[in-house]
Protein backbone atom coordinates (compact mmCIF):
# COMPACT_ATOMS: atom_id res chain seq x y z
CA UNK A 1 -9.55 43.62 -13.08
CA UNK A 2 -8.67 41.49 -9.68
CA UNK A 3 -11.78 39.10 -11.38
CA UNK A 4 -9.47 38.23 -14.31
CA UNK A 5 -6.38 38.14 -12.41
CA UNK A 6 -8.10 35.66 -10.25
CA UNK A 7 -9.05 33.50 -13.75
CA UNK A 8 -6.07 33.97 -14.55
CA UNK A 9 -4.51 32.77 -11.86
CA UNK A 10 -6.66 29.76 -11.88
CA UNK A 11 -6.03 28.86 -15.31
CA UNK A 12 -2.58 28.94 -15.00
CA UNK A 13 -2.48 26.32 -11.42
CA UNK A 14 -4.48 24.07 -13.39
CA UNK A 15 -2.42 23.99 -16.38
CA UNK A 16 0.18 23.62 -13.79
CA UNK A 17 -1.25 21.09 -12.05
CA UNK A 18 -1.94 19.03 -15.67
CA UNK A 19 1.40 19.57 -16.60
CA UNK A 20 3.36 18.26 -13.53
CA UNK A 21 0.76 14.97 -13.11
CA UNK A 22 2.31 13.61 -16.57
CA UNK A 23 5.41 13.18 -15.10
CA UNK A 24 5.72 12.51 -11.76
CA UNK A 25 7.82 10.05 -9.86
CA UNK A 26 8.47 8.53 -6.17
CA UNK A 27 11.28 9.21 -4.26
CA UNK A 28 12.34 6.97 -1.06
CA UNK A 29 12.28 9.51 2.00
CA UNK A 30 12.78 7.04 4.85
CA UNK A 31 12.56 3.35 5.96
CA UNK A 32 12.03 1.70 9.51
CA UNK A 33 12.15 -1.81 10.89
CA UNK A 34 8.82 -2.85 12.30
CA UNK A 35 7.97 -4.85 15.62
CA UNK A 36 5.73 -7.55 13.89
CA UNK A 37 7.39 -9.98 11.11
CA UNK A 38 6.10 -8.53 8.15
CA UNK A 39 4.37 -5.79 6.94
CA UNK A 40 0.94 -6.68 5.49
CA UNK A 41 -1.20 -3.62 5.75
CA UNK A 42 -0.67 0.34 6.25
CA UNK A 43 -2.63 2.57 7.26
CA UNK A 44 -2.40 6.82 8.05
CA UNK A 45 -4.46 9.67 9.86
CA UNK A 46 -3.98 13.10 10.77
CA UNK A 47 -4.67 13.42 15.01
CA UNK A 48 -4.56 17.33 16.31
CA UNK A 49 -1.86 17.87 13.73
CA UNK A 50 -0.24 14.93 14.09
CA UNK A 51 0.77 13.06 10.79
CA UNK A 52 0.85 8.97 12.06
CA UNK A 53 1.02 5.64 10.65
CA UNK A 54 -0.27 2.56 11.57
CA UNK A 55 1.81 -0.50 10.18
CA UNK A 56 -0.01 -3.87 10.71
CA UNK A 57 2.21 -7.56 10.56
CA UNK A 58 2.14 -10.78 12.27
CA UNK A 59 0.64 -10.21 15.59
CA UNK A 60 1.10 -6.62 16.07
CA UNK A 61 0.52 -3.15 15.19
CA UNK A 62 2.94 -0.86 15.04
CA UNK A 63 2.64 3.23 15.38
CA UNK A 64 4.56 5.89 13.24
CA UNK A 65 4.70 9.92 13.37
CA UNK A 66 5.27 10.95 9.87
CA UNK A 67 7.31 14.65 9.55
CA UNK A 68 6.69 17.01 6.15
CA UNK A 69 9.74 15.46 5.17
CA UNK A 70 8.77 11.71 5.16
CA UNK A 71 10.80 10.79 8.15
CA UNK A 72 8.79 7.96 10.38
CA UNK A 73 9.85 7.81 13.86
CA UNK A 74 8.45 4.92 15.91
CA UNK A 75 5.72 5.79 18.64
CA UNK A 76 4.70 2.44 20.08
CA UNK A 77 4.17 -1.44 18.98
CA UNK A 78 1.01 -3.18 20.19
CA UNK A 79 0.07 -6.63 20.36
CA UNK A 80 -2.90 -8.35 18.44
CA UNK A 81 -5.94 -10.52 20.46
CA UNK A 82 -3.90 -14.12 20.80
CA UNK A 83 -0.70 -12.85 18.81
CA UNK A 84 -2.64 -13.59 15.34
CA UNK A 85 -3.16 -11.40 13.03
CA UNK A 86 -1.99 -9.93 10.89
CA UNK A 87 -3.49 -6.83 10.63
CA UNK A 88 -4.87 -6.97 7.67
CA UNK A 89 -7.93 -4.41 6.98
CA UNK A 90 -7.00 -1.25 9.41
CA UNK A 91 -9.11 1.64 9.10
CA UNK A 92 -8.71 5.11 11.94
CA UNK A 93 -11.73 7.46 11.61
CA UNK A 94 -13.65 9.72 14.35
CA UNK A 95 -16.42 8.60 16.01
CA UNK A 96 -18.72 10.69 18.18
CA UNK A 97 -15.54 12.86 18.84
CA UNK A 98 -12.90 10.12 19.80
CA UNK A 99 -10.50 9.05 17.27
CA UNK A 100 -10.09 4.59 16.99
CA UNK A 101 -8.08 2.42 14.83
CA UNK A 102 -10.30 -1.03 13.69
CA UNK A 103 -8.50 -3.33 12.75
CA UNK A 104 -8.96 -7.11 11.31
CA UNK A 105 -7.74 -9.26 12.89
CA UNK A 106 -7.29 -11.94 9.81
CA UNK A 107 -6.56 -15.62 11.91
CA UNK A 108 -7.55 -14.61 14.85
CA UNK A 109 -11.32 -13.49 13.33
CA UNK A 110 -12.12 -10.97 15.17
CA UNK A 111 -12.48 -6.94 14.47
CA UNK A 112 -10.69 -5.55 16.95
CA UNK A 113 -11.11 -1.68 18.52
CA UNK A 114 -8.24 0.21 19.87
CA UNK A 115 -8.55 4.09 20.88
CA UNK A 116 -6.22 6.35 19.34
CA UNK A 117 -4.63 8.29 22.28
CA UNK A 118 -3.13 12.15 22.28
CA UNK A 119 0.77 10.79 21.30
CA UNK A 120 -0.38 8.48 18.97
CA UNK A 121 0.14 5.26 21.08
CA UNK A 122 -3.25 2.89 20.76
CA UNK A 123 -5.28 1.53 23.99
CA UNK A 124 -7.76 -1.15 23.41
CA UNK A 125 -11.00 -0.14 23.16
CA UNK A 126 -13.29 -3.74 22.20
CA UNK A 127 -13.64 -6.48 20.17
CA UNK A 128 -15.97 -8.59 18.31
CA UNK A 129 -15.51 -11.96 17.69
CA UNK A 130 -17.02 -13.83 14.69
CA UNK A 131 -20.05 -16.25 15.37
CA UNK A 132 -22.48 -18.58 12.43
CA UNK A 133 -24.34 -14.97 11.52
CA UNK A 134 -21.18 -12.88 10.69
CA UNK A 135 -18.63 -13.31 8.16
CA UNK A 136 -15.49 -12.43 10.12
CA UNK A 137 -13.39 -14.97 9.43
CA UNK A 138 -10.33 -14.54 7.98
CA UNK A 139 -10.49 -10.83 8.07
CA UNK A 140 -9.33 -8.65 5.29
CA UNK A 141 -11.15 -5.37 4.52
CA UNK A 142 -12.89 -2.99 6.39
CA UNK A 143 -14.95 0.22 5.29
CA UNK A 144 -16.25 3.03 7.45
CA UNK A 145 -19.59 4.44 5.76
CA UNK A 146 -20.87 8.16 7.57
CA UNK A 147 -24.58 8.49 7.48
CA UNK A 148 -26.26 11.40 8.73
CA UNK A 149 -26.76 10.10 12.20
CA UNK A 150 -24.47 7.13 12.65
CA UNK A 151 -21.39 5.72 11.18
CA UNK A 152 -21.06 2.42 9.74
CA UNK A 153 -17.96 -0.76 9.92
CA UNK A 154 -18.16 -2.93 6.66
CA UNK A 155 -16.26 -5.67 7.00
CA UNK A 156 -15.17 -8.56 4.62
CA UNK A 157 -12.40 -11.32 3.94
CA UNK A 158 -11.82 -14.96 2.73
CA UNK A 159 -14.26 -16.51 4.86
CA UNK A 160 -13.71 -19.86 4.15
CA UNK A 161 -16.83 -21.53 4.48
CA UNK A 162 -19.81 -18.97 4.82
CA UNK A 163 -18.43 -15.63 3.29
CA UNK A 164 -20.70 -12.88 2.81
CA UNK A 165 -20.21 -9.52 3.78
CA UNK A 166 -21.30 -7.82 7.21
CA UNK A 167 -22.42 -4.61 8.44
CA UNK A 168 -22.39 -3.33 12.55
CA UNK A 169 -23.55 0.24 13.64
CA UNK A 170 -20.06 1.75 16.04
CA UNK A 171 -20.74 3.18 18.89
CA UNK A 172 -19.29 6.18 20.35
CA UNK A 173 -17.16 3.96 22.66
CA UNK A 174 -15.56 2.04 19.58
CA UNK A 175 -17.93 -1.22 20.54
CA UNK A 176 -19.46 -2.53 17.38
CA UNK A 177 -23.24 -3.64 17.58
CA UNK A 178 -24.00 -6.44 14.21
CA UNK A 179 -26.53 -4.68 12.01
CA UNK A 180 -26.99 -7.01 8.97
CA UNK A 181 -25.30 -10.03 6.89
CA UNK A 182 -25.65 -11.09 3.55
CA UNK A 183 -24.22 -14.54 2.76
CA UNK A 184 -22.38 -15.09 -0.49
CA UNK A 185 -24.11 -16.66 -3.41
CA UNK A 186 -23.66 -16.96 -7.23
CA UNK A 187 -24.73 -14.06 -8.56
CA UNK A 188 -22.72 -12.15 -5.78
CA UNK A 189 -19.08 -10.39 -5.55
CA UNK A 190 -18.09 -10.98 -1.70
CA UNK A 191 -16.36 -14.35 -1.69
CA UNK A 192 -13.13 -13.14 -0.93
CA UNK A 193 -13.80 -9.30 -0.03
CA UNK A 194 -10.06 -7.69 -0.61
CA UNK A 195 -11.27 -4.05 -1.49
CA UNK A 196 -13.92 -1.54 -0.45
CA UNK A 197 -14.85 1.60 -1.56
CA UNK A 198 -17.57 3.95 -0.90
CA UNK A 199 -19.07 7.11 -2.92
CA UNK A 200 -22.76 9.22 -2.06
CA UNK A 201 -24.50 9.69 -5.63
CA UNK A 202 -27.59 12.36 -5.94
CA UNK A 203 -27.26 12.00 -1.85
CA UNK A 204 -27.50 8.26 -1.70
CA UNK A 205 -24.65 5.77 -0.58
CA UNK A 206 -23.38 3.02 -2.43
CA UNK A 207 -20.95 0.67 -1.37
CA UNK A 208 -18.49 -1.42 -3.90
CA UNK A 209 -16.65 -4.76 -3.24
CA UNK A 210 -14.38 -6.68 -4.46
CA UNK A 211 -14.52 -10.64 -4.82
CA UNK A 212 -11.12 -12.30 -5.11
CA UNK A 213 -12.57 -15.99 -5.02
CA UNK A 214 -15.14 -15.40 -7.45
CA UNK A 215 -13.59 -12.93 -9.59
CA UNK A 216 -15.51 -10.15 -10.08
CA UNK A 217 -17.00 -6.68 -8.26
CA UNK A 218 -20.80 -5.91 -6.97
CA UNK A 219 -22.26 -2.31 -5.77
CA UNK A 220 -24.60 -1.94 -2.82
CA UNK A 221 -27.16 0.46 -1.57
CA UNK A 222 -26.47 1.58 2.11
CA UNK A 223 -29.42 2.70 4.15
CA UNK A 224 -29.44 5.34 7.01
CA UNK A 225 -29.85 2.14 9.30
CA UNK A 226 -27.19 0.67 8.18
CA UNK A 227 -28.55 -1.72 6.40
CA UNK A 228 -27.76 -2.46 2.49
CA UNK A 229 -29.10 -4.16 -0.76
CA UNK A 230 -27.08 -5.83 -3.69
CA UNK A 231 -27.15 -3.36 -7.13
CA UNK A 232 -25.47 -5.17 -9.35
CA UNK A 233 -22.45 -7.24 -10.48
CA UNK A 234 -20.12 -7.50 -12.82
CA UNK A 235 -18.42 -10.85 -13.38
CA UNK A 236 -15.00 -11.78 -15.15
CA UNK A 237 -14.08 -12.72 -18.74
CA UNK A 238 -11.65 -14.44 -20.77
CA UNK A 239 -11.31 -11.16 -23.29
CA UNK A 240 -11.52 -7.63 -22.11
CA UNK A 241 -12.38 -8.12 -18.48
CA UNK A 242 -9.44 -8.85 -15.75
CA UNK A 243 -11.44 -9.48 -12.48
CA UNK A 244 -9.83 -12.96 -11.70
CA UNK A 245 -8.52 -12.53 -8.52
CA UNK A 246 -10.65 -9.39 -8.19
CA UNK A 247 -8.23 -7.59 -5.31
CA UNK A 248 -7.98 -3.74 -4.56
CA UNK A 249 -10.92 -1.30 -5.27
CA UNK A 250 -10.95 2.69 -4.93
CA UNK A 251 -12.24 5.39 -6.83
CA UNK A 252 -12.99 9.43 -7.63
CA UNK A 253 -15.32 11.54 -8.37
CA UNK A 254 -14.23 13.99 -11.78
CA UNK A 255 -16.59 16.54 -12.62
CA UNK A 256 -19.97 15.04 -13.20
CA UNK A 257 -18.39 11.17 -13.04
CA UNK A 258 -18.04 8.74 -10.55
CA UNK A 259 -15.21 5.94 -11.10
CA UNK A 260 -14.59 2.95 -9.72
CA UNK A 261 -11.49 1.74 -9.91
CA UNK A 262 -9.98 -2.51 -9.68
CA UNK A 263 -6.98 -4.25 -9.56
CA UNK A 264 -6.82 -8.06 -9.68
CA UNK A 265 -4.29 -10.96 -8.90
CA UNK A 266 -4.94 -13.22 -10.95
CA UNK A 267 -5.11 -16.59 -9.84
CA UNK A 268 -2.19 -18.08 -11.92
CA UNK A 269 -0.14 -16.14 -9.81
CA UNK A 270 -0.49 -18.58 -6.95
CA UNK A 271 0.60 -21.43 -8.76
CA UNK A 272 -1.07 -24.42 -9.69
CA UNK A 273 -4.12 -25.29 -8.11
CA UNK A 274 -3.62 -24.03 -4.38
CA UNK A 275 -5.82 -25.58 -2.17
CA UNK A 276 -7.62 -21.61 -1.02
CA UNK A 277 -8.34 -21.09 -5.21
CA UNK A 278 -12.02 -22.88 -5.28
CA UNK A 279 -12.42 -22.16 -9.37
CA UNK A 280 -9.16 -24.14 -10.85
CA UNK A 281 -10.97 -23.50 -14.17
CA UNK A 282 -9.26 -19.96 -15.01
CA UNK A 283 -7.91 -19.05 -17.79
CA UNK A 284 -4.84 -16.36 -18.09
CA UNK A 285 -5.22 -13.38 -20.81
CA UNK A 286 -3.46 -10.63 -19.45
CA UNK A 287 -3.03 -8.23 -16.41
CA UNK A 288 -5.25 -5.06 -16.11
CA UNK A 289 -6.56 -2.71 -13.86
CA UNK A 290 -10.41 -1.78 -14.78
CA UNK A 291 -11.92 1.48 -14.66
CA UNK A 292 -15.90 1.82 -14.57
CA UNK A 293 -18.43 4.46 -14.30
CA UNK A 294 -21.05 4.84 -11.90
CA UNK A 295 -24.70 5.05 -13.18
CA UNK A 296 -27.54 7.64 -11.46
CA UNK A 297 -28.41 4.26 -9.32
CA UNK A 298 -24.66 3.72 -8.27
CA UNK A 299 -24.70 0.44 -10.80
CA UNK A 300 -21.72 -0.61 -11.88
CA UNK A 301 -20.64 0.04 -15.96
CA UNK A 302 -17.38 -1.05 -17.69
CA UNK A 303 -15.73 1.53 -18.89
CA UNK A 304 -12.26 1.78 -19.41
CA UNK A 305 -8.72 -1.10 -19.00
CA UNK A 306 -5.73 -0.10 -18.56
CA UNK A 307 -3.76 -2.89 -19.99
CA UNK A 308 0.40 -4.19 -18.66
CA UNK A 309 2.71 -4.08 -21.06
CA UNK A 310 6.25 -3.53 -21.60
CA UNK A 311 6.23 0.04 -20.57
CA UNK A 312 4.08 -0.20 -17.06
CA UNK A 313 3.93 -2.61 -14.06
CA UNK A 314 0.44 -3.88 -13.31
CA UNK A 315 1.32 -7.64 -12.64
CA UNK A 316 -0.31 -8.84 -9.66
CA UNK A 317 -1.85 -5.31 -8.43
CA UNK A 318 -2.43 -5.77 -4.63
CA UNK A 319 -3.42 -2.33 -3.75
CA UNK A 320 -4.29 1.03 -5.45
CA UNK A 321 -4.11 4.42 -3.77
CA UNK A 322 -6.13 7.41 -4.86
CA UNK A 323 -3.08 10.23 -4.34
CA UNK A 324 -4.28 13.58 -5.70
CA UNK A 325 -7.78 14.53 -7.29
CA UNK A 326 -7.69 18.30 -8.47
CA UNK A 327 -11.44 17.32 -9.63
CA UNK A 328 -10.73 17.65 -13.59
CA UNK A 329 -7.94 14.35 -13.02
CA UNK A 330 -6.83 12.16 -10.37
CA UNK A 331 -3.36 10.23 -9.76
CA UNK A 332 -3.55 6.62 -8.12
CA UNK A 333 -0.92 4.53 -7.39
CA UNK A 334 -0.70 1.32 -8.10
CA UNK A 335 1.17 -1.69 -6.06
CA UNK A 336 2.13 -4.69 -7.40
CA UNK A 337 3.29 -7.98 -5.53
CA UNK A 338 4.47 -9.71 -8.85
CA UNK A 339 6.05 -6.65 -10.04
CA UNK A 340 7.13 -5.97 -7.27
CA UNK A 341 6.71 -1.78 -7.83
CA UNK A 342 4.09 1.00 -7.43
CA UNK A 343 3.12 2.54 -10.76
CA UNK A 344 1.52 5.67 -10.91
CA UNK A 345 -1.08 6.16 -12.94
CA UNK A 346 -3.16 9.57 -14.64
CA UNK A 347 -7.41 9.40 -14.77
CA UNK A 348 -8.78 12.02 -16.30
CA UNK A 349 -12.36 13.54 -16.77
CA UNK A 350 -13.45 10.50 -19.59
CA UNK A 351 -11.98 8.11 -17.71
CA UNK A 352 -9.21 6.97 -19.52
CA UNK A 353 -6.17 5.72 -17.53
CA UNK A 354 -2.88 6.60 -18.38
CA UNK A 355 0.80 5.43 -16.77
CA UNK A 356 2.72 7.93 -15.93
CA UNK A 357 6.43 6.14 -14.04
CA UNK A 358 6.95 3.80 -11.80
CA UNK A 359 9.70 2.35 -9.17
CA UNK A 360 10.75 -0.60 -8.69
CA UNK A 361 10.73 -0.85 -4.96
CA UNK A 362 12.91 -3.93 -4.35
CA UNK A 363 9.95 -5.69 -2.61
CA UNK A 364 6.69 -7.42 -3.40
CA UNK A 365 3.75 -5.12 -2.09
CA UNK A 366 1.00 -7.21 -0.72
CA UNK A 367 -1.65 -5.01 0.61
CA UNK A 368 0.52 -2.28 2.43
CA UNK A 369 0.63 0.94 0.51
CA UNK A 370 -1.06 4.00 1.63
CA UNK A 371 -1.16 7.19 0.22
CA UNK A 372 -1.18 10.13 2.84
CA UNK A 373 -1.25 14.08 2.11
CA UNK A 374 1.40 16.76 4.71
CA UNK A 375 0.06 20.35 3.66
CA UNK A 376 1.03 20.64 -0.09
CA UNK A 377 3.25 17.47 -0.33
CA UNK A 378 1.68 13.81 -1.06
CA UNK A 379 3.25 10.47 0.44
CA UNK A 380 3.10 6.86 -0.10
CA UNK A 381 4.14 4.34 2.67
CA UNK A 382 4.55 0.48 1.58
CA UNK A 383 5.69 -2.40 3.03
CA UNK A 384 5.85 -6.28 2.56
CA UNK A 385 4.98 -9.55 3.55
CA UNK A 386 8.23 -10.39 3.11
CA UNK A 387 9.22 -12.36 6.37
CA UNK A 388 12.77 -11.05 5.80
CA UNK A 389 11.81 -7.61 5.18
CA UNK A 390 10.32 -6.20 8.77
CA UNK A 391 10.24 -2.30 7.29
CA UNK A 392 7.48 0.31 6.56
CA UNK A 393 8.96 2.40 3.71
CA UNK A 394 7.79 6.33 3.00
CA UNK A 395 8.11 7.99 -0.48
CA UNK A 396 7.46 11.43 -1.65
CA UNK A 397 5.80 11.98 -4.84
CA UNK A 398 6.95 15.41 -7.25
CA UNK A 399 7.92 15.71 -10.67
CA UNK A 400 10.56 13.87 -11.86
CA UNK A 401 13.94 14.88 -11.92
CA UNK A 402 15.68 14.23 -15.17
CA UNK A 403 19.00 11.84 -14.68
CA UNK A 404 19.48 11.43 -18.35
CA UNK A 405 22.87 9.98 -18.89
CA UNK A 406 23.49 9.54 -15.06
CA UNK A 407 24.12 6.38 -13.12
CA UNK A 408 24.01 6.42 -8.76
CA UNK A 409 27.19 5.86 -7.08
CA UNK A 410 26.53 3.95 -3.80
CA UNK A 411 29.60 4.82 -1.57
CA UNK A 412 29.48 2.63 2.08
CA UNK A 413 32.55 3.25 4.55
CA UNK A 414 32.32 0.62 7.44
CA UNK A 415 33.79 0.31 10.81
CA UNK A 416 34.35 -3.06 12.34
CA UNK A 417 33.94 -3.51 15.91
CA UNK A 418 37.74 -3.92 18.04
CA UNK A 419 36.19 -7.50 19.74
CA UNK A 420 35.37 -8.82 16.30
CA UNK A 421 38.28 -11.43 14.56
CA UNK A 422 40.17 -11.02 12.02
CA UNK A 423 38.29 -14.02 10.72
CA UNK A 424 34.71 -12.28 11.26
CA UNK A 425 36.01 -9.32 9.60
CA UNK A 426 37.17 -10.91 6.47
CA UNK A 427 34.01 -13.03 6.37
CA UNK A 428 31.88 -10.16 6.69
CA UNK A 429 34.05 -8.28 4.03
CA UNK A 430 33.74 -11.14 1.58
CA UNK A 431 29.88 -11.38 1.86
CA UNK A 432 29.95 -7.92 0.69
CA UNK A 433 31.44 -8.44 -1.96
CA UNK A 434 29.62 -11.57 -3.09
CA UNK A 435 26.51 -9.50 -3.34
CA UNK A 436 28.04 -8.33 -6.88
CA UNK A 437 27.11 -11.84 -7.57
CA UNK A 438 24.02 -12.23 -6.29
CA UNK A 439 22.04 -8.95 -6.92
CA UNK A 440 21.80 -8.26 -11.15
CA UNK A 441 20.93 -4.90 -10.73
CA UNK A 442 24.53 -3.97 -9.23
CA UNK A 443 26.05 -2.11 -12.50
CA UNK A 444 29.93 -2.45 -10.90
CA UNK A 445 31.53 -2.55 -7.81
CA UNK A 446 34.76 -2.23 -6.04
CA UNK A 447 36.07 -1.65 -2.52
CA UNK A 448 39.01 -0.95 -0.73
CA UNK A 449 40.73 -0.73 2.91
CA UNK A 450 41.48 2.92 3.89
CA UNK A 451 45.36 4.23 3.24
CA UNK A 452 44.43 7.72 3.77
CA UNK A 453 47.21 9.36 6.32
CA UNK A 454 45.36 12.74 6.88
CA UNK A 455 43.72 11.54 10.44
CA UNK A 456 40.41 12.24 9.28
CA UNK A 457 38.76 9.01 8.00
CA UNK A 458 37.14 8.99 11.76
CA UNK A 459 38.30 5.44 12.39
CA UNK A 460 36.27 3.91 9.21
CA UNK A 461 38.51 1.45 7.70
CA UNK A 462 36.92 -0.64 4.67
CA UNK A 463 35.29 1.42 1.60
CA UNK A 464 32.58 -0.09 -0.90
CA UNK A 465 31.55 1.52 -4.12
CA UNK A 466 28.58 0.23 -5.96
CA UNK A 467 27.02 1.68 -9.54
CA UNK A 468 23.25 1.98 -10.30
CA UNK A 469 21.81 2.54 -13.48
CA UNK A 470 18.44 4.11 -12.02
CA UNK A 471 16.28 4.42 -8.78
CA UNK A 472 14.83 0.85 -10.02
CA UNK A 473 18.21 -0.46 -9.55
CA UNK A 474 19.26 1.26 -6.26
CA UNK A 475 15.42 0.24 -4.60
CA UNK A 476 16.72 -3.44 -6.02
CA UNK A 477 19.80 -3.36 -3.84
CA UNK A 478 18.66 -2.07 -0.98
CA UNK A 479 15.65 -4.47 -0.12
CA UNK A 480 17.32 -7.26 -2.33
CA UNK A 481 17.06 -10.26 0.34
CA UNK A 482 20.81 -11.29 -0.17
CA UNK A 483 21.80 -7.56 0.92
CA UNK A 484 19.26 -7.78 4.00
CA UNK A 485 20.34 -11.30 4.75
CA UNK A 486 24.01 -9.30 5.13
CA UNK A 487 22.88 -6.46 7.51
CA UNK A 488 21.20 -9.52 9.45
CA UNK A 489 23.72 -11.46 9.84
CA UNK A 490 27.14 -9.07 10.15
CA UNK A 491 25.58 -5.99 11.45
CA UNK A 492 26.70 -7.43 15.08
CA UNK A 493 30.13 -6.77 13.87
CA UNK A 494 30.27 -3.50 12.71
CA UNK A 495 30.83 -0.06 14.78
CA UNK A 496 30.54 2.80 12.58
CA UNK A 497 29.00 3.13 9.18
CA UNK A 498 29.04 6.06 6.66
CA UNK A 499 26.61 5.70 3.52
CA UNK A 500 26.48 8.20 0.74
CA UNK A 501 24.92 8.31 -2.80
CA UNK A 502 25.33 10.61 -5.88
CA UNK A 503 24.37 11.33 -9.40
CA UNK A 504 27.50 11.71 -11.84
CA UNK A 505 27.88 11.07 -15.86
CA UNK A 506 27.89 7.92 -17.13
């Protein structure tokens, strides 16, 4: 009897679990402004309980803790060797018992070390600098591989004259000792190394790149020495392929399958001709992110495409997050620097992947987004290169609520400092208002000095009342650079602010 109950019980969390993937959404939790001037890449891990984030920009790093609510409160900002940066492949792991953070350094090429202390804070560990037998210039990705005794730092980016891809052995005190390089060449996927992704098959590693120069993905054998052999590759096309610009890479194990999963911006993105696109010859069919399945001897096979259209947002995929895997189906999210939104998407068992909703976050996603699990509850963190945005960003993924036939009323009650003018005031009042102008996705809008007599209004004295359609149109406002362009210029003027949204009928 307790054996069935059990199946049972089973059967119904999995139907459960099926049910709620097909319609799940993101909802904004928190947002904070970052030391460096942009936010390029993001990266999580759970220390002695401790949920952090590491946010990497121009020239620094900067450290989050990250509550079961989604709530990031700033630990500590550290600066990058020479001020370069940014940060663009960051990876934390444990290593012989001590917890590091590498990170890659992308203009300054090197791959720096930095110990991961007991509140979070980071203390620099070492540093290897790139010379003629590495490929460590212009850093971008960076993949820790565990073998049974050693672990492994795979490192790649947009070397610009020699790339290749590069393994060194870590050592228990974060140093980094070279192991092996393999140069680029034409049959190869590492000019241009944006993603990484690792999976053990039958008790063998295999290691999976990305090639954003040369457009298309290659698989690797990794040795117990560290050491590591080309598989095979799988170049672009101009029909049912969309590896130009071959950018993020992840993947899953479901059931008895291995996946391997790729985004791509495509080069027509970058406008015409850019001087860092080598192959001008490209031709533009489409956006899509590519699903393939893993062979016995980890070699790459196309398998499935998840094409944009109308009803998803795939342009210009930049990074793609594995978020939940129940081992029957997985959910990834997707983010998008030409959509500028992360789009959740459903694998299941056969490989076939299916949208499920997206938000529109307001900014372009370069390579920030990071998916991060609190007990029961799965999170997303983004940010952007925006120079103007500054701000890592946390969302909680559950089911979506259903605002049919609802709009959001955005309700802002302001304070103006006594020392500011008259003149300030009304500037700063009338720049407000413009942004009805400026931002589409503002549905109406209206605003008002206080006349209230009751004493309670707590010394606010200017109201503004803005209508959104949907999240997409709130995320819009919010990170819309003529609204942040306000808060950066006027915020020295006000004293007190009061901001409130609701749901309400159309």
């Amino acid at each position: 009897m307790k054996k069935a109950i059990f199946f049972l019980a089973l059967l119904v969390s999995q139907i459960s679990l099926a049910q709620v993937s097909d319609d799940l959404m993101l909802y904004r939790q928190d947002f904070k402004n970052i030391a460096g001037q942009n936010t390029v890449s993001v990266t999580s891990y759970e220390k002695d309980g401790k949920h952090l984030v590491f946010v990497g920009g121009a020239g620094d790093v900067d450290v989050f803790s990250l509550n079961k609510k989604g709530a990031l409160t700033p630990i500590s900002s550290h600066e990058l060797y020479k001020k370069k940066g940014p940060a663009r492949g960051m990876v934390a792991d444990n290593i012989g018992g001590t917890d590091f953070l590498f990170v890659a350094n992308k203009f300054g090429n090197v791959v720096e070390t930095f110990k991961i202390l007991d509140s979070g804070s980071l203390e620099r560990a070492a540093m290897v600098e790139d010379t003629e037998d590495m490929h460590l210039a212009v850093g971008i990705t960076l993949q820790v591989v565990h073998m049974k005794k050693a672990s492994y730092l795979f490192v790649g980016g947009l070397e610009r004259t020699t790339p290749g891809l590069t393994c060194f052995k870590i050592n228990n005190d974060g140093s980094l000792t070279h192991v092996q390089s393999m140069k680029d060449n034409d049959e190869l996927h590492t000019d241009g190394i944006i993603g990484m992704y690792t999976v053990k098959i039958k008790g063998k590693t295999y290691l999976y790149t990305s090639g954003f120069q040369d457009s298309g993905v290659s698989s690797f054998r990794v040795y117990e020495n560290g050491k590591f052999k080309n598989v095979n590759n799988i170049h672009d096309n101009t029909t049912d392929r969309y590896l130009n610009g071959a950018y993020p890479v992840t993947g899953v194990t479901l059931g008895e399958n291995n996946y391997v999963v790729v985004g791509h911006r495509h080069h027509q993105y970058y406008g015409y001709a850019p001087k860092f696109i080598k192959n001008k010859d490209f031709v533009y069919h489409g956006d899509g992110v590519s699903v393939f399945k893993l062979n016995n001897r980890g070699a790459l096979v196309p398998h499935f495409v998840l094409k944009d259209d109308e009803t998803n947002k795939l342009k210009g995929q930049t990074r793609i997050e594995l978020v939940s895997s129940n081992g029957k189906e997985a959910v990834f999210a997707v983010g998008t620097r030409d959509d500028a939104a992360i789009q959740l998407c459903k694998l299941n068992e056969d490989g076939i992947l299916s949208p499920i909703n997206y938000l529109e976050t307001g900014f372009s996603i370069y390579y920030g987004l990071r998916s991060h699990k609190i007990g029961d509850d799965n999170f997303l963190i983004a940010g952007s290169n925006r120079f103007d945005f500054g701000k890592a960003v946390s969302y909680k993924i559950a089911p979506k609520i259903d605002r049919k036939n609802k709009v959001i009323k955005h309700i802002v009650h302001l304070k103006y400092k006594d020392e500011a003018t008259a003149e300030q005031v009304n500037e700063a009042v009338q720049a407000f208002v413009d942004l009805q102008n400026k931002i589409p996705s503002i549905a109406a809008f209206e605003w008002g000095e206080n006349d209230s007599t009751e004493g309670h209004d707590k010394g606010l004295t200017h109201s503004f009342v803005l209508t959104f359609k949907d999240e997409n149109a709130r995320e819009q406002y919010l990170f819309h650079e003529a609204h942040l362009g306000l808060i950066n210029k006027y915020a020295q003027f006000f004293a007190d602010a009061v901001v409130m949204d609701y749901w309400t009928e159309e």
